[in-house]
N, C-alpha and C. Protein backbone atom coordinates (compact mmCIF):
# COMPACT_ATOMS: atom_id res chain seq x y z
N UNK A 1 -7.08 -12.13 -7.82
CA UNK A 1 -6.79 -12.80 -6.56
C UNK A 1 -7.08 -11.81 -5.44
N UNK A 2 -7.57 -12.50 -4.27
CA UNK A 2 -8.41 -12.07 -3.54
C UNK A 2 -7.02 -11.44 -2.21
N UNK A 3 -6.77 -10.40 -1.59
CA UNK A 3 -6.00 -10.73 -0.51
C UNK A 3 -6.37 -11.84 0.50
N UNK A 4 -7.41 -11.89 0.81
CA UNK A 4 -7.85 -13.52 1.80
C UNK A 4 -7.18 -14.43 0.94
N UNK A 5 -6.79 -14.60 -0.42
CA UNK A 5 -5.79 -15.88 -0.79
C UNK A 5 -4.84 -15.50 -0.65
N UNK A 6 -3.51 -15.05 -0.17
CA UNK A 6 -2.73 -14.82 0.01
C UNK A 6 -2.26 -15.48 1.22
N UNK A 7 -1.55 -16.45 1.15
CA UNK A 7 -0.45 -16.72 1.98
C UNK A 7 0.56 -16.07 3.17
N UNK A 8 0.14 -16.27 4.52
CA UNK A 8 1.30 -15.44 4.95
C UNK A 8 1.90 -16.35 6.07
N UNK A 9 2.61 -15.63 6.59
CA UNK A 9 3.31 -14.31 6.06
C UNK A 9 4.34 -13.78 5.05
N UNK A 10 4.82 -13.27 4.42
CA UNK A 10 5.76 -12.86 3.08
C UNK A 10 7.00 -13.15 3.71
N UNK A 11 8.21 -13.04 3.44
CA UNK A 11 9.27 -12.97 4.00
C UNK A 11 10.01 -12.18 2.93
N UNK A 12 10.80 -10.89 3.48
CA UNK A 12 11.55 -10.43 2.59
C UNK A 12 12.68 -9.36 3.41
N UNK A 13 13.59 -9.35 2.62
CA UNK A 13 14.98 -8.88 3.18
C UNK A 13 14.81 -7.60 3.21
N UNK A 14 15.71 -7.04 4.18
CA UNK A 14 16.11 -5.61 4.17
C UNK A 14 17.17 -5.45 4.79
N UNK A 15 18.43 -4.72 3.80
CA UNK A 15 19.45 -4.45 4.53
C UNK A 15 19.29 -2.95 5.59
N UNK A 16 20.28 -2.39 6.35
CA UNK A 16 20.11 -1.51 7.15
C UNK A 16 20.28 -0.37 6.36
N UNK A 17 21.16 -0.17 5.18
CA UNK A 17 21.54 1.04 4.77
C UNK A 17 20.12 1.61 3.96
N UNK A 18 19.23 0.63 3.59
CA UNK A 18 17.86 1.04 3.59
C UNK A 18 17.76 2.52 4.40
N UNK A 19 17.34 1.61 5.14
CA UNK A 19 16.78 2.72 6.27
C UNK A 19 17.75 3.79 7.07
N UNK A 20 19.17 3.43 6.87
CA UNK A 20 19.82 4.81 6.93
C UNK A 20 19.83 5.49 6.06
N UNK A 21 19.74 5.27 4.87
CA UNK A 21 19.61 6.03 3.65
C UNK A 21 18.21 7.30 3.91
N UNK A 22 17.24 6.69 4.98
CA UNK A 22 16.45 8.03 4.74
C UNK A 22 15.08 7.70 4.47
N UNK A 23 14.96 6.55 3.80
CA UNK A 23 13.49 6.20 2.70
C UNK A 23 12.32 5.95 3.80
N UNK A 24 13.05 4.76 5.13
CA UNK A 24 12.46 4.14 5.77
C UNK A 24 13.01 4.61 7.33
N UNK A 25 12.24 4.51 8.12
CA UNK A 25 12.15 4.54 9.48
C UNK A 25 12.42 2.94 10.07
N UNK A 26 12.93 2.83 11.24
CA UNK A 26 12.84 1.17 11.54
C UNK A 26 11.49 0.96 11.92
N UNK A 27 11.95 -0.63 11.63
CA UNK A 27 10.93 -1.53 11.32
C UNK A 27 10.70 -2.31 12.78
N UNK A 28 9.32 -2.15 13.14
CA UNK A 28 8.74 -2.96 14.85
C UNK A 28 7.41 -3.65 14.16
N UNK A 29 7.39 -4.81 14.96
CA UNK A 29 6.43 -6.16 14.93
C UNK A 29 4.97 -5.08 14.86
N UNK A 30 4.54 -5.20 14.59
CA UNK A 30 2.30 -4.83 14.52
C UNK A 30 2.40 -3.60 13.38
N UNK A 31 3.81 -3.41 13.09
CA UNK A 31 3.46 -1.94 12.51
C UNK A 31 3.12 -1.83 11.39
N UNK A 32 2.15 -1.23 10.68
CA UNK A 32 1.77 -1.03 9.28
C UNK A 32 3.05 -0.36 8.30
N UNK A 33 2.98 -0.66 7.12
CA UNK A 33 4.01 -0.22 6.34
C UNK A 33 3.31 -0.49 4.70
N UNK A 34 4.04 0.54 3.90
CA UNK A 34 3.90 0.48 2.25
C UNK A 34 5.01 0.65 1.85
N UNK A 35 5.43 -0.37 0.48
CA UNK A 35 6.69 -0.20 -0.15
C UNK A 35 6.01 -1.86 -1.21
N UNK A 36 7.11 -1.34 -2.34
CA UNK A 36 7.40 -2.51 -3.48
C UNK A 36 7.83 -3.29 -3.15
N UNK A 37 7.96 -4.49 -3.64
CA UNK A 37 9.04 -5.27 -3.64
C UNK A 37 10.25 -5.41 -4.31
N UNK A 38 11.43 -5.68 -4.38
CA UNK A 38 12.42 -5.95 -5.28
C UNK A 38 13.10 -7.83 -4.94
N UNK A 39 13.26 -7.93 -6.53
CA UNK A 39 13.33 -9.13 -6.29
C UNK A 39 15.37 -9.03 -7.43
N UNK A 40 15.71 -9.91 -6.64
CA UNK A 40 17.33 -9.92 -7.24
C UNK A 40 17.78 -11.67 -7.45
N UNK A 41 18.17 -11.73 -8.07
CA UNK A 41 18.60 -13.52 -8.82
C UNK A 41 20.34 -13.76 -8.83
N UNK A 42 20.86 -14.20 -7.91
CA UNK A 42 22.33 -14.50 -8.30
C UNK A 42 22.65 -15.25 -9.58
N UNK A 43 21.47 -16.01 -10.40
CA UNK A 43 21.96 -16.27 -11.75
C UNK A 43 20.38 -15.47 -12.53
N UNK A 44 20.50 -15.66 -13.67
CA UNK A 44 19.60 -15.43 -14.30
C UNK A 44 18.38 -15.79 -14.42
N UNK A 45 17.25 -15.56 -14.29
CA UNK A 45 16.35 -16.79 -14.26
C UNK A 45 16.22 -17.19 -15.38
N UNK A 46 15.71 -18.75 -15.96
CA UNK A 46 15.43 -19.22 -17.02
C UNK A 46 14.08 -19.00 -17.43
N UNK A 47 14.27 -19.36 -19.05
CA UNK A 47 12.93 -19.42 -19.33
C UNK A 47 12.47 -20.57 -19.17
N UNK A 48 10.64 -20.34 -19.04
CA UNK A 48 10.13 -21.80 -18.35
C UNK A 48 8.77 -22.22 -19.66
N UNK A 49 8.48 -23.51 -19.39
CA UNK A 49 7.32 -23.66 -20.11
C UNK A 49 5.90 -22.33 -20.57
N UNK A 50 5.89 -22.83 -18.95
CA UNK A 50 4.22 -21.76 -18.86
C UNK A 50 4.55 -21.93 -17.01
N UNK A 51 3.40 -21.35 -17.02
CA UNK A 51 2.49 -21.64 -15.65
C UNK A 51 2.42 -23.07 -15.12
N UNK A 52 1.87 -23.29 -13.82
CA UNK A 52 1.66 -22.25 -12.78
C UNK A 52 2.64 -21.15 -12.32
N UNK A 53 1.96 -19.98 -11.56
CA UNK A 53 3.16 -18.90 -11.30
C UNK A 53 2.83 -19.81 -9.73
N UNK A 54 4.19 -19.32 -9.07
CA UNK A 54 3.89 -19.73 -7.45
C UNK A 54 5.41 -19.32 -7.23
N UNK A 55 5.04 -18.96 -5.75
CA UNK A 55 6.94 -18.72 -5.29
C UNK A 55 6.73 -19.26 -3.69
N UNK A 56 7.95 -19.83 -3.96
CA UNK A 56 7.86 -21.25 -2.32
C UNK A 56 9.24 -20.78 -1.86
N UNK A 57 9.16 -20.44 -0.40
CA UNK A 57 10.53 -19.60 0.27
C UNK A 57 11.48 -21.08 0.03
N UNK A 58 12.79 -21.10 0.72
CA UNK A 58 13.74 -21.49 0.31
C UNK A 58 13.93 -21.52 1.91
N UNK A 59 14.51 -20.30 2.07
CA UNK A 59 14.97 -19.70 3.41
C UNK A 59 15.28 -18.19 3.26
N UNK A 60 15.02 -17.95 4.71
CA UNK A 60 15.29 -16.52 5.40
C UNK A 60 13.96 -15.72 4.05
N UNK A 61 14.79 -15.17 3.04
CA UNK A 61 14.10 -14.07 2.04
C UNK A 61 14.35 -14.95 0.41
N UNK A 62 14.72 -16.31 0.52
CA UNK A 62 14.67 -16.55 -0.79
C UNK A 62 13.92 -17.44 -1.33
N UNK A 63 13.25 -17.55 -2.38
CA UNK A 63 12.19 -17.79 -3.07
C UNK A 63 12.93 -18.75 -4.08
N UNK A 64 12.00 -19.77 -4.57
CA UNK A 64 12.13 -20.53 -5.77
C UNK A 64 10.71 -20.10 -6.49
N UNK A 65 10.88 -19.41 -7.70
CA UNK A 65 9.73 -19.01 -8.43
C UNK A 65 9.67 -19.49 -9.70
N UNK A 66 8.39 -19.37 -10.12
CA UNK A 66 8.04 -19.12 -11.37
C UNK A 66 6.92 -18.32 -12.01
N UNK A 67 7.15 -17.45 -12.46
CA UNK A 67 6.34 -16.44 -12.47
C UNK A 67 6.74 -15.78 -14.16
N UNK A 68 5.51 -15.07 -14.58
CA UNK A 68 5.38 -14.47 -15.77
C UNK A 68 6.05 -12.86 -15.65
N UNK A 69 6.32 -12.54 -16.90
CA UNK A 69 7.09 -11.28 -16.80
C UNK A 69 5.83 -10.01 -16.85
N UNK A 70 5.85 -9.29 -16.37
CA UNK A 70 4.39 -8.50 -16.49
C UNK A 70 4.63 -7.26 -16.96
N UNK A 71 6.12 -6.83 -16.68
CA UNK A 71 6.74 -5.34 -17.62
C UNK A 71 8.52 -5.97 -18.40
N UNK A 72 8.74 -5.12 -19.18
CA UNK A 72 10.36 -5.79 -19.46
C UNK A 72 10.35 -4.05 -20.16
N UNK A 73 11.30 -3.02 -19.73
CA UNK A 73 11.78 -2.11 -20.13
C UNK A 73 12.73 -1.74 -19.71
N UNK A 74 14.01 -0.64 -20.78
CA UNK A 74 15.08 -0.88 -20.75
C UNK A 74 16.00 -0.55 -19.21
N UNK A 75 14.79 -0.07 -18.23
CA UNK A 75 15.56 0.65 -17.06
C UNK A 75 15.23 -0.71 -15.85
N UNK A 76 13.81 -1.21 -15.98
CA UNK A 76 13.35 -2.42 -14.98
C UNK A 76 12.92 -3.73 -16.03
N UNK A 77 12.62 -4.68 -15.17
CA UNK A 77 11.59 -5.24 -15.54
C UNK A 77 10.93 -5.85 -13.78
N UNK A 78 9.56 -6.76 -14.46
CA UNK A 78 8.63 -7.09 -13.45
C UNK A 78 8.20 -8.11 -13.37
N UNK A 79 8.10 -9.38 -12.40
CA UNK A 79 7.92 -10.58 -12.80
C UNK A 79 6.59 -10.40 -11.74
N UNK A 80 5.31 -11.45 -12.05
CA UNK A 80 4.06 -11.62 -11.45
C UNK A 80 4.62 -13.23 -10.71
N UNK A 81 4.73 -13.41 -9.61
CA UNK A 81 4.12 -14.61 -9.14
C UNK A 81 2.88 -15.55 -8.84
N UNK A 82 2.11 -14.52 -9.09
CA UNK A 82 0.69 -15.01 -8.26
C UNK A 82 0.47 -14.83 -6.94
N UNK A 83 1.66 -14.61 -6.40
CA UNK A 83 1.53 -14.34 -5.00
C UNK A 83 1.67 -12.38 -4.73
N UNK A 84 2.74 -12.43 -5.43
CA UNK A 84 3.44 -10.87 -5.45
C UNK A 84 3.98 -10.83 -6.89
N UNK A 85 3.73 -9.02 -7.18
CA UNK A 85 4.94 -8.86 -8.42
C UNK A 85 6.11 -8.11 -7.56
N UNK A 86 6.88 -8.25 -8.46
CA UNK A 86 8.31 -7.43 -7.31
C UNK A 86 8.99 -6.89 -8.80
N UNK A 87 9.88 -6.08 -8.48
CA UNK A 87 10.63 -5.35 -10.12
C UNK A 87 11.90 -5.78 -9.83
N UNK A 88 13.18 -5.70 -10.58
CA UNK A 88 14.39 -5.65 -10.48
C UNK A 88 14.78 -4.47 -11.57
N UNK A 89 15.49 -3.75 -10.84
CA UNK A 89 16.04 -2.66 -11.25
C UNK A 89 17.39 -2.79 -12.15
N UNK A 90 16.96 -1.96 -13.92
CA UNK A 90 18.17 -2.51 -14.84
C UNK A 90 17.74 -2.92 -16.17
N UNK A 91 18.77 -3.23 -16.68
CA UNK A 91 18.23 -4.10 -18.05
C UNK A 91 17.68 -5.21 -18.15
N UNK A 92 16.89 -5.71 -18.50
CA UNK A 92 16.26 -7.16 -18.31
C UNK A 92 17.32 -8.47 -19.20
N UNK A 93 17.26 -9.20 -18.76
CA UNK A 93 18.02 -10.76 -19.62
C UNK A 93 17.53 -10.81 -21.10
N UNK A 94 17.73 -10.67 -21.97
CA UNK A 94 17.17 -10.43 -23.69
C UNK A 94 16.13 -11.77 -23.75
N UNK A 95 15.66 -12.44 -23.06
CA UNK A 95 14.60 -13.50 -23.09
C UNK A 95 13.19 -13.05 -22.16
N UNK A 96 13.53 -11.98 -21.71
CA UNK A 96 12.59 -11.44 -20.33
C UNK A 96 11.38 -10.62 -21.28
N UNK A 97 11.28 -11.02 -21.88
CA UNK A 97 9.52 -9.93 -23.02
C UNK A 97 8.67 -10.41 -21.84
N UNK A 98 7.80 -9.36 -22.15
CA UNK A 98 6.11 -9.26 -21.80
C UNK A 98 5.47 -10.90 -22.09
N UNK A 99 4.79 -11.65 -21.00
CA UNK A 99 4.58 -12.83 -21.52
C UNK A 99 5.19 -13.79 -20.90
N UNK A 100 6.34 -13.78 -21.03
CA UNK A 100 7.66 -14.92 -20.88
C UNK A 100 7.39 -15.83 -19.89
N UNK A 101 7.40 -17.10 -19.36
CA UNK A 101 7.59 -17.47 -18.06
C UNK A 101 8.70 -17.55 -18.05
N UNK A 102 9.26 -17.12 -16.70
CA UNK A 102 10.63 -17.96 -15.89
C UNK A 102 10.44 -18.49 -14.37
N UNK A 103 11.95 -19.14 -14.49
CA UNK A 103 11.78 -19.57 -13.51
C UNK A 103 13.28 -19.63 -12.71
N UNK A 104 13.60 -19.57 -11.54
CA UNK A 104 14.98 -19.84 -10.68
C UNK A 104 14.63 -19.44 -9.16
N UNK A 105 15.86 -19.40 -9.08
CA UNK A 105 15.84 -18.63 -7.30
C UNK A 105 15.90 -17.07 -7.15
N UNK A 106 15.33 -16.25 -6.16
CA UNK A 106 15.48 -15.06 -6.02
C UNK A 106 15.31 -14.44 -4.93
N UNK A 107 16.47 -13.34 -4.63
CA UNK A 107 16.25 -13.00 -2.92
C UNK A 107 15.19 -11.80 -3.09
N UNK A 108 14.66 -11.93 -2.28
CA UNK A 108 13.20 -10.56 -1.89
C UNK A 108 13.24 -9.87 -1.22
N UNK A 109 13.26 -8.33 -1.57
CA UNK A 109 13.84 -7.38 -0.66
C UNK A 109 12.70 -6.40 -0.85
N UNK A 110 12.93 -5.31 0.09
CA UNK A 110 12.03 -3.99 0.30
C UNK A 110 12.59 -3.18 -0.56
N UNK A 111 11.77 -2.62 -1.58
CA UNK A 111 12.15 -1.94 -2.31
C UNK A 111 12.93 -0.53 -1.79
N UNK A 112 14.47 -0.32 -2.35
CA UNK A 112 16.01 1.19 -1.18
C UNK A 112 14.67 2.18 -1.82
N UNK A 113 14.34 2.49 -2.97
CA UNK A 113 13.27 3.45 -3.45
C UNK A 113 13.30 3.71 -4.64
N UNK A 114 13.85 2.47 -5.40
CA UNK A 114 13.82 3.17 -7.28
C UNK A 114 12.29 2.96 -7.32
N UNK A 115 11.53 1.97 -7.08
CA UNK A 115 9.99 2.50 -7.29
C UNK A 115 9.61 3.41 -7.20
N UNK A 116 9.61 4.01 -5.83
CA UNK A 116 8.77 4.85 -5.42
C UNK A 116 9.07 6.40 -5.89
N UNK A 117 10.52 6.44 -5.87
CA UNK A 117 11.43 7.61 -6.58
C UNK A 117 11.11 8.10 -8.34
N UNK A 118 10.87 6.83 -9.01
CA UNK A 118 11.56 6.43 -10.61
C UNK A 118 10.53 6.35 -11.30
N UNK A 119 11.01 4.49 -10.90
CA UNK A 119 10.63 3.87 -11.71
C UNK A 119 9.01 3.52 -11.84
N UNK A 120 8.34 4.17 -10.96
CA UNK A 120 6.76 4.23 -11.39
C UNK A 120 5.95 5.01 -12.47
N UNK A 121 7.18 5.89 -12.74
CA UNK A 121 6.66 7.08 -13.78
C UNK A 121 6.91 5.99 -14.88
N UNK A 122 7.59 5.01 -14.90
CA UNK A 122 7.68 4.62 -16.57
C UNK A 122 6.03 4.52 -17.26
N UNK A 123 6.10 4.76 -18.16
CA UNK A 123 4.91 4.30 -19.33
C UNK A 123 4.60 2.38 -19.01
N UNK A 124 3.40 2.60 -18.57
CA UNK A 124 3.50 0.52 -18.69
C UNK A 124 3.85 0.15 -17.47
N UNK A 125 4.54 0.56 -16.74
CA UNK A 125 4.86 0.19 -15.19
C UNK A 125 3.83 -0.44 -14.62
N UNK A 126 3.51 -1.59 -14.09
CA UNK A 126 2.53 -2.06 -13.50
C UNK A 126 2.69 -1.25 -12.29
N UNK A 127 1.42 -1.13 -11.00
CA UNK A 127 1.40 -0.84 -9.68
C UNK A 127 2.39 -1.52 -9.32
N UNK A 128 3.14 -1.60 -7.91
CA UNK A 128 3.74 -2.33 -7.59
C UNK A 128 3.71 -2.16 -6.01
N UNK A 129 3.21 -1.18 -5.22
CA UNK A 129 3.14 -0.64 -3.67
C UNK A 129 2.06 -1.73 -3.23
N UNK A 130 2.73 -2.39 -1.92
CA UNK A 130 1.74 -3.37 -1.41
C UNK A 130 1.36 -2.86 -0.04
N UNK A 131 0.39 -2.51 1.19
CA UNK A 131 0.30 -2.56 2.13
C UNK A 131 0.67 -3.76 3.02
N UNK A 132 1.37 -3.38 3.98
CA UNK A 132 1.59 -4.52 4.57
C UNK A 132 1.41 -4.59 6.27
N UNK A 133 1.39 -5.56 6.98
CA UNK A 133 1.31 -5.38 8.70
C UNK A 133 2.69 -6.16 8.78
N UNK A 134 3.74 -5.78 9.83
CA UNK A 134 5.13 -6.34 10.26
C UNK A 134 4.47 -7.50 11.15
N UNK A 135 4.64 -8.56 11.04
CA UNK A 135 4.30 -9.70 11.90
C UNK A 135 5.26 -10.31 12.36
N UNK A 136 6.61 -10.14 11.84
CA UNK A 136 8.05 -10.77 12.45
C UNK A 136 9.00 -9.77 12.54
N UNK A 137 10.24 -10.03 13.14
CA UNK A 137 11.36 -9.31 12.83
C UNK A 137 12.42 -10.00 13.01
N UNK A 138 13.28 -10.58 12.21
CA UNK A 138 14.31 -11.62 12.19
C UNK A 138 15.83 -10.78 11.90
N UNK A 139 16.54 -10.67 12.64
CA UNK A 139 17.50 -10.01 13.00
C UNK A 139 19.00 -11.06 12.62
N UNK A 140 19.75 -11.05 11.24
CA UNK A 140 20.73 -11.78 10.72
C UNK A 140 21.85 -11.75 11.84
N UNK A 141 22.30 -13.16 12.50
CA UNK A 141 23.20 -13.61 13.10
C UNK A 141 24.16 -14.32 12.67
N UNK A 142 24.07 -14.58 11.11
CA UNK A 142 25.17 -15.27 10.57
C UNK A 142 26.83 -14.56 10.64
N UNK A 143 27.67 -14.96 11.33
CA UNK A 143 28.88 -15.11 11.49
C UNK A 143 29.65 -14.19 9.95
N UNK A 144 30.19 -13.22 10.14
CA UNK A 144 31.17 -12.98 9.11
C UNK A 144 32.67 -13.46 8.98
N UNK A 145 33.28 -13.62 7.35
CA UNK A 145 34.45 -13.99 7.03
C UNK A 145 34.76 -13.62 6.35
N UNK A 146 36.03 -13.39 6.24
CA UNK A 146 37.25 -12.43 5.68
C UNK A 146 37.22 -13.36 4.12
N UNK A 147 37.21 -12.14 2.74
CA UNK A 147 37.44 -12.97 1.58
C UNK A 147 38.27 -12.15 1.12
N UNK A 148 38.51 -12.39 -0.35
CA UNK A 148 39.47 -11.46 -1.04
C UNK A 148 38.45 -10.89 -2.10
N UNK A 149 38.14 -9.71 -2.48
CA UNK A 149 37.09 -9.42 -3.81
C UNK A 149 38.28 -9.54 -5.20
N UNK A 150 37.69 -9.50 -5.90
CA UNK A 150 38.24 -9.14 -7.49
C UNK A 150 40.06 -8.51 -7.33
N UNK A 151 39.93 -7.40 -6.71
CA UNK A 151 41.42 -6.96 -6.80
C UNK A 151 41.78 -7.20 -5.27
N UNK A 152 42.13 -8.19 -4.92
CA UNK A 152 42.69 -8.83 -3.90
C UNK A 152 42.42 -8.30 -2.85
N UNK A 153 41.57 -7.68 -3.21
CA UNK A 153 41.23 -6.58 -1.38
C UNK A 153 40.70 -7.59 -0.59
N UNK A 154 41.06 -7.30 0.89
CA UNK A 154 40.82 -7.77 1.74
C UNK A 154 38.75 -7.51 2.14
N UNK A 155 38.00 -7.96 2.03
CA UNK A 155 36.62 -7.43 2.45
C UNK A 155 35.92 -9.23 3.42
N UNK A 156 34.14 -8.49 3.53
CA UNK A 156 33.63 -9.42 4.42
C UNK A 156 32.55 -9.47 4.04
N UNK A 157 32.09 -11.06 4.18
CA UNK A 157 30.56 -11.17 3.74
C UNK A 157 30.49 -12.07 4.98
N UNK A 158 29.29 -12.69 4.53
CA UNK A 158 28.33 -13.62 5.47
C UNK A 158 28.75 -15.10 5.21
N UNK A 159 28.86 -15.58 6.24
CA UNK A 159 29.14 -17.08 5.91
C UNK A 159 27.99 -18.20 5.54
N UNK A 160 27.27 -17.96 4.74
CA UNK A 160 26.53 -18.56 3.88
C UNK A 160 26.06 -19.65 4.21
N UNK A 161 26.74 -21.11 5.20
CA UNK A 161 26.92 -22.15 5.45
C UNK A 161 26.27 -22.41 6.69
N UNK A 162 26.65 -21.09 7.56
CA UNK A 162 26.24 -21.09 8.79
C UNK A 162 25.13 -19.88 9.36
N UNK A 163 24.23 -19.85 7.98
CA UNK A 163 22.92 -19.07 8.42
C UNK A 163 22.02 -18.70 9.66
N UNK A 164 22.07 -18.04 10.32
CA UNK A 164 21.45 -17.44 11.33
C UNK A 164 20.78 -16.51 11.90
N UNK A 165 19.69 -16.78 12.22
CA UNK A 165 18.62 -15.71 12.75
C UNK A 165 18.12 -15.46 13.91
N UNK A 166 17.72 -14.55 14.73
CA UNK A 166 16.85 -14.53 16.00
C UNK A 166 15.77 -13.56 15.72
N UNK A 167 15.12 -13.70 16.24
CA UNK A 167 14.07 -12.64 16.34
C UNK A 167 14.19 -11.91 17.20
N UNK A 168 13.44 -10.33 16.66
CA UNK A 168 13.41 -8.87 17.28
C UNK A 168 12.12 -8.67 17.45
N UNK A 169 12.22 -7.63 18.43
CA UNK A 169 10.89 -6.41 18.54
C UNK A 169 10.65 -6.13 17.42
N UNK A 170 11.94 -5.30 16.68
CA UNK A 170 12.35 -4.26 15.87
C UNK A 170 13.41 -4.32 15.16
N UNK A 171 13.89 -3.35 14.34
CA UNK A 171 14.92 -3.20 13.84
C UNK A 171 15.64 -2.25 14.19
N UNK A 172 16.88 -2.31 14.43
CA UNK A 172 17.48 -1.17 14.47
C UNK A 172 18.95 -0.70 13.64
N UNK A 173 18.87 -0.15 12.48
CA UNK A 173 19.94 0.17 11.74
C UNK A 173 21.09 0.53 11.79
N UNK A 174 20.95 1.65 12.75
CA UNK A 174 21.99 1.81 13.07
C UNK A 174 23.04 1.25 14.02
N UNK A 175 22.81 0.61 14.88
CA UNK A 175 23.67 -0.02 15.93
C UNK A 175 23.62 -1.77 15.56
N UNK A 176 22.58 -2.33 15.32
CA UNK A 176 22.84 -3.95 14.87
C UNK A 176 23.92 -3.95 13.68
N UNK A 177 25.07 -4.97 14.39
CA UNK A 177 26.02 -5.62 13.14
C UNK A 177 26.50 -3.99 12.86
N UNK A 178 26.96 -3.27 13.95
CA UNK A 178 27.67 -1.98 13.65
C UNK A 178 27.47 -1.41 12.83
N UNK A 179 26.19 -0.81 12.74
CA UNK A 179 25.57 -0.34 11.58
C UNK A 179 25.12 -1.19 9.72
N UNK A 180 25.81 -2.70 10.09
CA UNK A 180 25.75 -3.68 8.50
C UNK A 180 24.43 -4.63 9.01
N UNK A 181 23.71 -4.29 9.70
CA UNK A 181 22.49 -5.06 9.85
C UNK A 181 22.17 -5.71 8.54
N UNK A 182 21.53 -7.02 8.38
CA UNK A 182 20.75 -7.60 7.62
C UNK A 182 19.28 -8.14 8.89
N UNK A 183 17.82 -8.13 7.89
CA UNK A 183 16.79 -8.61 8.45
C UNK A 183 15.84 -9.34 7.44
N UNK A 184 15.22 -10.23 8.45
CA UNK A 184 13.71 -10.76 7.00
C UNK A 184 12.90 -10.09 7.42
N UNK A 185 11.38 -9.59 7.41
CA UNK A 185 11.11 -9.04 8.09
C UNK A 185 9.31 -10.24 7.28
N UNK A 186 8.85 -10.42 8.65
CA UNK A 186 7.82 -11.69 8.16
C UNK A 186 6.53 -10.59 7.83
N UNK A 187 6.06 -10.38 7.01
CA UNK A 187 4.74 -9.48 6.80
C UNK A 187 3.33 -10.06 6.02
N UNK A 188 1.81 -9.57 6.26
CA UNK A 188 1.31 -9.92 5.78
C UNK A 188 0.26 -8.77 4.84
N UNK A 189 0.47 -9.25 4.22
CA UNK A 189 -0.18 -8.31 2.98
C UNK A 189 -2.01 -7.72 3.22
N UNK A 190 -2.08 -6.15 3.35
CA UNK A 190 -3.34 -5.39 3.52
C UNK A 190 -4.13 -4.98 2.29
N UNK A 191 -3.21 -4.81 1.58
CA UNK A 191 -3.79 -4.70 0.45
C UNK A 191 -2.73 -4.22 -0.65
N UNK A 192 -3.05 -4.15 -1.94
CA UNK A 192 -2.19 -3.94 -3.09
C UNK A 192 -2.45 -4.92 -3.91
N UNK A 193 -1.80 -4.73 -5.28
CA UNK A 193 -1.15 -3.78 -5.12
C UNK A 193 -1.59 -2.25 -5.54
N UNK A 194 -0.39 -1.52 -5.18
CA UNK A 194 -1.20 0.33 -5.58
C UNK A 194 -0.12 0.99 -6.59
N UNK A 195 -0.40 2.12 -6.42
CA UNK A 195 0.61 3.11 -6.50
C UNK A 195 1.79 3.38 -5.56
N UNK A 196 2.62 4.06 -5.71
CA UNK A 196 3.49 4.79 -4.74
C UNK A 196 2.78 5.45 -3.32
């Protein structure tokens, strides 16, 4: 597949501690950038017939896919869409072999840096570094609410219900959402995939 077939723009998440962490610099509209993808599933994905692979956004950074597994080892595995491969960092689901189709929902994020750090040295690792141009910057406005986690602690997430976005120049990590920024960030693919 050709990059001229490629679909854009991508949409994929990035929280802020990303880029306070060090890996990444913020993120502004025209700017060139390289990084993996990571892709994360609040349930498991299933196994699917076969093909076609294709992944159709949802909203904001989430995807309904189906896509073939293209690595499965005990630290990652790697699913191909046809559009993008992206890794998830970990043990794979004991149905996830080389081969496999699945299929579910999955949020798409910029890889914090187990690629670029790690997990590229594995044996078998497909490429996974895509070039990309920033063509959006969508800056999370969804409303937070008070829950209880597991041991009754008091904590805060996103209100899920009442999803919200505006658009940015840029990003800025440290000061948006008092340093808990969430973003999509709309990009279109230059080339990849590569190396680190």
């Amino acid at each position: 597949m050709s990059v001229s077939d490629i679909e854009s723009p991508l949409h994929v998440g990035l929280s802020a501690w990303i880029i306070q962490d060090g890996n990444y610099g913020d993120f502004e509209v025209g700017q060139e950038a390289k990084f993996a993808l990571e892709f994360y599933s609040p349930q498991d994905l299933r196994t699917a017939h076969r093909g076609p692979a294709f992944a159709d956004r949802i909203t904001a950074s989430r995807y309904r896919v189906q896509a073939r597994v293209a690595f499965s080892g005990p630290q990652a595995w790697v699913i191909d869409t046809g559009r993008f491969m992206a890794f998830q960092q970990g043990e794979p689901p004991s149905h996830a072999s080389v081969g496999t189709w699945m299929e579910g929902t999955i949020y798409l994020g910029v890889d914090p840096f187990f690629y670029f750090e790690e997990l590229h040295r594995i044996a078998g690792m497909p490429l996974l570094s895509y070039r990309w141009v920033v063509r959006d910057v969508m800056r999370e406005v969804t409303p937070w609410v008070e829950v209880k986690d597991q041991s009754g602690r008091a904590t805060r997430k996103r209100d899920e219900g009442k999803e919200a976005f505006v658009s940015a120049a840029k990003t800025d990590a440290w000061h948006d959402d008092e340093g808990h920024g969430h973003y999509v960030l709309g990009l279109e693919q230059m080339a990849g995939p590569e190396g680190p």
